[in-house]
Protein backbone atom coordinates (compact mmCIF):
# COMPACT_ATOMS: atom_id res chain seq x y z
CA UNK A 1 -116.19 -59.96 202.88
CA UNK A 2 -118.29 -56.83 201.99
CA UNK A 3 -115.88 -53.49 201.82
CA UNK A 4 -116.15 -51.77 205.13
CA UNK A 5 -117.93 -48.07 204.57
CA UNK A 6 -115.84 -44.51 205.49
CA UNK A 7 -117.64 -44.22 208.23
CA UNK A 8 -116.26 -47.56 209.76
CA UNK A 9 -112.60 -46.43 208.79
CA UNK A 10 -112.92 -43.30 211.10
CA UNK A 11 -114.07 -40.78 208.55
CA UNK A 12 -113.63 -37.38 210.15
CA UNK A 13 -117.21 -35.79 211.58
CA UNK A 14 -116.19 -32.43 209.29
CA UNK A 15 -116.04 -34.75 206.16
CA UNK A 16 -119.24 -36.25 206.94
CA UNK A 17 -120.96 -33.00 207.78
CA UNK A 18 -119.85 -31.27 204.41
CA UNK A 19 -120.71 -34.24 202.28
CA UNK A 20 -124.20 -34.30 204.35
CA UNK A 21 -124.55 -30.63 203.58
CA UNK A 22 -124.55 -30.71 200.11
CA UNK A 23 -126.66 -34.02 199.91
CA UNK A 24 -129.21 -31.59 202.00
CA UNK A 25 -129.15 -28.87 199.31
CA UNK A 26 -129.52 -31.34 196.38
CA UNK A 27 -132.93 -33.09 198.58
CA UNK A 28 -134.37 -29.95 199.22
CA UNK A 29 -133.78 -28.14 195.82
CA UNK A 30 -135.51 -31.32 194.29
CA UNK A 31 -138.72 -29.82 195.34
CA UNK A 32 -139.95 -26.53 194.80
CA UNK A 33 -141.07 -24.04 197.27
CA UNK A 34 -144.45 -25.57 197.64
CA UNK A 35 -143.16 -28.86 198.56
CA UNK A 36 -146.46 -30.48 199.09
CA UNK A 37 -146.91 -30.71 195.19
CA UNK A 38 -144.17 -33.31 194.97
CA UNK A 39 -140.36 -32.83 193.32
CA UNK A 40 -139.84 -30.43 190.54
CA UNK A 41 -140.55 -32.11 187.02
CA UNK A 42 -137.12 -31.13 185.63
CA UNK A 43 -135.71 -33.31 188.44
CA UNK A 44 -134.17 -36.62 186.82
CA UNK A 45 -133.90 -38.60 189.95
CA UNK A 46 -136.53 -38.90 192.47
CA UNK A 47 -135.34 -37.52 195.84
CA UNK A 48 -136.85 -39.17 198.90
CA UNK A 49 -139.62 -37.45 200.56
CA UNK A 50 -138.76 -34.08 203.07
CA UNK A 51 -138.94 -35.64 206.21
CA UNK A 52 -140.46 -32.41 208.11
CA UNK A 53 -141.46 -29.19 207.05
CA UNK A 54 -143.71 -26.41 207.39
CA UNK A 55 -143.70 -22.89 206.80
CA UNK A 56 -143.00 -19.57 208.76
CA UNK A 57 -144.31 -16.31 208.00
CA UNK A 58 -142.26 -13.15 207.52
CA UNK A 59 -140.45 -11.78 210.66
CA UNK A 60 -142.12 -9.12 212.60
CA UNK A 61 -139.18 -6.45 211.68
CA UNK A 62 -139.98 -7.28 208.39
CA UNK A 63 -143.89 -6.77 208.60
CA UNK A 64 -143.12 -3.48 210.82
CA UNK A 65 -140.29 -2.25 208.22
CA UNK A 66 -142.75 -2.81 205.38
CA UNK A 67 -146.04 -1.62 207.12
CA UNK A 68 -143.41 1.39 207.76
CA UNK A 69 -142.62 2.12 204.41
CA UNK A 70 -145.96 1.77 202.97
CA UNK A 71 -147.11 4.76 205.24
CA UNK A 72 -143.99 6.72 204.70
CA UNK A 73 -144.72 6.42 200.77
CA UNK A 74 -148.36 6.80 201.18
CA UNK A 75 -147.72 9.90 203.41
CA UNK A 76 -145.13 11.62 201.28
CA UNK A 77 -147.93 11.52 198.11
CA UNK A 78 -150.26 13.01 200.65
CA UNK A 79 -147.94 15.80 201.45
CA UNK A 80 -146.40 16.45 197.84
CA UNK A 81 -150.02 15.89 195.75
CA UNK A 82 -152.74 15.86 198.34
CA UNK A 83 -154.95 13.27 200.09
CA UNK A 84 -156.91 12.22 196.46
CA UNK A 85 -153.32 11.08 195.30
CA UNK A 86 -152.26 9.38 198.50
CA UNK A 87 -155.82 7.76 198.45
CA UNK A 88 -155.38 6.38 195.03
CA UNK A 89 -152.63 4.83 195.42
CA UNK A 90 -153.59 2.65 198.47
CA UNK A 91 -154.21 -0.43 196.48
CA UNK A 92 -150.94 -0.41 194.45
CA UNK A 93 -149.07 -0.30 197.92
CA UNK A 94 -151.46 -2.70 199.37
CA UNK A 95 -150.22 -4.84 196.45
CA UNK A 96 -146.85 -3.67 196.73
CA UNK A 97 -146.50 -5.06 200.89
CA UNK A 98 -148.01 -8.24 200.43
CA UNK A 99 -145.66 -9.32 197.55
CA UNK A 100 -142.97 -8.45 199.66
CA UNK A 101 -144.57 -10.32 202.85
CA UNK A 102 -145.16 -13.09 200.91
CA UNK A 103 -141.80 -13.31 199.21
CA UNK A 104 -140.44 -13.34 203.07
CA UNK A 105 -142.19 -16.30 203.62
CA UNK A 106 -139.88 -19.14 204.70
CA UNK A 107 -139.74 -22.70 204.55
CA UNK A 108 -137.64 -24.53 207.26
CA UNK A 109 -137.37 -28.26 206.28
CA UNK A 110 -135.72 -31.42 207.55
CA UNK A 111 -134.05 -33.57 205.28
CA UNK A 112 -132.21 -36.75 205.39
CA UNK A 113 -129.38 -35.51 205.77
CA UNK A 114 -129.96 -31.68 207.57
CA UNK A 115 -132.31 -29.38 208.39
CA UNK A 116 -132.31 -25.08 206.65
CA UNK A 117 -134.98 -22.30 205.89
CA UNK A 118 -135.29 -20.93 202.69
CA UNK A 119 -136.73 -17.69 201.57
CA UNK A 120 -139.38 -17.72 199.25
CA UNK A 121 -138.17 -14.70 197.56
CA UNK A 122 -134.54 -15.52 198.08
CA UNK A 123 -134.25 -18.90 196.31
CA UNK A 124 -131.17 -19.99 194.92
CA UNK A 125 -129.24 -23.21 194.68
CA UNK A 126 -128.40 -23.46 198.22
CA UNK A 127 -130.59 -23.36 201.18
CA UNK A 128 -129.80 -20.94 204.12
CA UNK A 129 -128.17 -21.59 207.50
CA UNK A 130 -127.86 -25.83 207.13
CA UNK A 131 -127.44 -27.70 209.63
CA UNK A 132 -126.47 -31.49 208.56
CA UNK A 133 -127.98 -33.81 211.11
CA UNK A 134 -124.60 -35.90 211.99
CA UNK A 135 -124.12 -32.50 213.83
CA UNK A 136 -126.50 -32.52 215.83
CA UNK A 137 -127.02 -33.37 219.20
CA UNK A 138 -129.63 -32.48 221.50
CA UNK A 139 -133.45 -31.38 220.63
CA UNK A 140 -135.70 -30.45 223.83
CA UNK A 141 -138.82 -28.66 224.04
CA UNK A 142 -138.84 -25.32 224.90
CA UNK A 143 -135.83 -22.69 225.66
CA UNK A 144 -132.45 -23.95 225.93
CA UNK A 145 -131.47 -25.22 229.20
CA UNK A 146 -129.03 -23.77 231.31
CA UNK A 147 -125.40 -24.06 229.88
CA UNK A 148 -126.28 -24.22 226.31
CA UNK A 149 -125.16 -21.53 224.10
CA UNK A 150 -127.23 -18.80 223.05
CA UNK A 151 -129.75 -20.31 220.49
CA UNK A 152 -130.36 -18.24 217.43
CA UNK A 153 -133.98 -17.75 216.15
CA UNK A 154 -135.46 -19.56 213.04
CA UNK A 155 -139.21 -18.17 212.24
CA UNK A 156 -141.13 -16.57 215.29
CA UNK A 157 -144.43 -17.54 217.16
CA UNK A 158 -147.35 -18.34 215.10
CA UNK A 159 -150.41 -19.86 217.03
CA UNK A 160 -150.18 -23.72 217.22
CA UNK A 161 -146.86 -24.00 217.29
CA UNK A 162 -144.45 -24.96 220.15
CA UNK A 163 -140.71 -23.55 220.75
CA UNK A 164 -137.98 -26.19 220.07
CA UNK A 165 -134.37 -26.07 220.52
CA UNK A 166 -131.85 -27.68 218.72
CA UNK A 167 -128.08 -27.99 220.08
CA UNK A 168 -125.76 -28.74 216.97
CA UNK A 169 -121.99 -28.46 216.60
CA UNK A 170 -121.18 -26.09 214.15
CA UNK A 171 -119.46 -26.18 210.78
CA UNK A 172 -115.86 -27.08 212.42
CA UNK A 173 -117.69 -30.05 214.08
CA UNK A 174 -116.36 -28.35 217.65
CA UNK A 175 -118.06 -25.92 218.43
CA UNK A 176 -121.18 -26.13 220.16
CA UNK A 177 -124.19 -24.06 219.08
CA UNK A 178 -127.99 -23.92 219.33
CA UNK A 179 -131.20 -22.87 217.02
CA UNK A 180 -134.73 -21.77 218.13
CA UNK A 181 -137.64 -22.46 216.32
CA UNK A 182 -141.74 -22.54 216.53
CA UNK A 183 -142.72 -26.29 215.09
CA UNK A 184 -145.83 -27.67 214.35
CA UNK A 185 -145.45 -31.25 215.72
CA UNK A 186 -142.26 -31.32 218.06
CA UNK A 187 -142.71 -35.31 218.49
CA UNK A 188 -142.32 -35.13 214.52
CA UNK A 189 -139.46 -32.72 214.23
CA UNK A 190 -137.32 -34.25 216.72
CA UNK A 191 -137.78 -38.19 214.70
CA UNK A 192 -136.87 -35.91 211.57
CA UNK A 193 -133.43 -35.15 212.90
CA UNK A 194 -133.17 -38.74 214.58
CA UNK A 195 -132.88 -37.30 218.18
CA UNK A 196 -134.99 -38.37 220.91
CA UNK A 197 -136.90 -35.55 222.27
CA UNK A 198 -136.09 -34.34 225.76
């Protein structure tokens, strides 16, 4: 008689969702950033394939704030050195804001095991704001319906994209909560996270 797996013995939803979490983090840190070029070649293992993901641009407080400081800096050379100064250095801060817009450029990605953004210019070894799919439990198009809890945002509009929300339980495995995000193919998404889309 095979052994019967944990799950079968009543394994506590928690258990599963922290052992799912870090089986996310290990997928998704197989591949780099640009996951379209395959798995890192350091990797020892090959990881299965990311089941969804696609890329969102940099917040618009973070395109204002930096379109903000690049015409507080370029206006305080103007003011201490004159306009010549403040003219050449246009192309350094030109430079200067798309490095940073770029390096705000997130990744949101569906594993096998849970779904997370990370921040191209915030990588480490763990991916932000997991969800592990055992937690989740609803994904419908559009804004949450009535009774759901407030959904938090993940990426903004971008055109071609269409609002999804995701109710999850969160890391105690009780209580409820809900994402927002702007996907590509909502059809795709919601098979990604093995939840029928409503």
């Amino acid at each position: 008689m095979p052994p019967r797996s944990r799950r079968d013995q009543g394994e506590p939803l928690v258990v599963r969702a922290a052992r799912d979490r870090e089986r996310h983090i290990s997928q998704v840190t197989s591949y780099g950033f640009l996951a379209r070029r395959g798995p890192r070649r350091s990797v020892t293992i090959v990881p299965p394939p990311l089941r969804y993901w696609q890329y969102n641009p940099a917040s618009p407080l973070v395109v204002g704030l930096t379109l903000l400081a690049v015409a507080a800096w370029l206006g305080f050379l103007g003011w201490r050195d004159g306009s010549a100064a403040a003219t050449a250095e246009v192309p350094l801060a030109i430079a200067l804001a798309a490095l940073v817009l770029l390096g705000s450029t997130g990744r949101f990605t569906a594993s096998d095991h849970g779904v997370s953004t990370d921040i191209a210019g915030l990588r480490q070894t763990s991916s932000f704001g997991v969800v592990p799919r055992v937690l989740v439990t609803d994904v419908v198009r559009g804004t949450a319906p009535a009774g759901w809890p407030r959904p938090k945002r993940r990426g903004g509009w971008w055109p071609g994209r269409t609002r999804v929300t995701v109710r999850h339980l969160g890391s105690d495995a009780l209580t409820e909560q809900a994402f927002t995000v702007w996907v590509r193919d909502p059809a795709a998404f919601a098979e990604a996270l093995n939840s029928p889309l409503s």
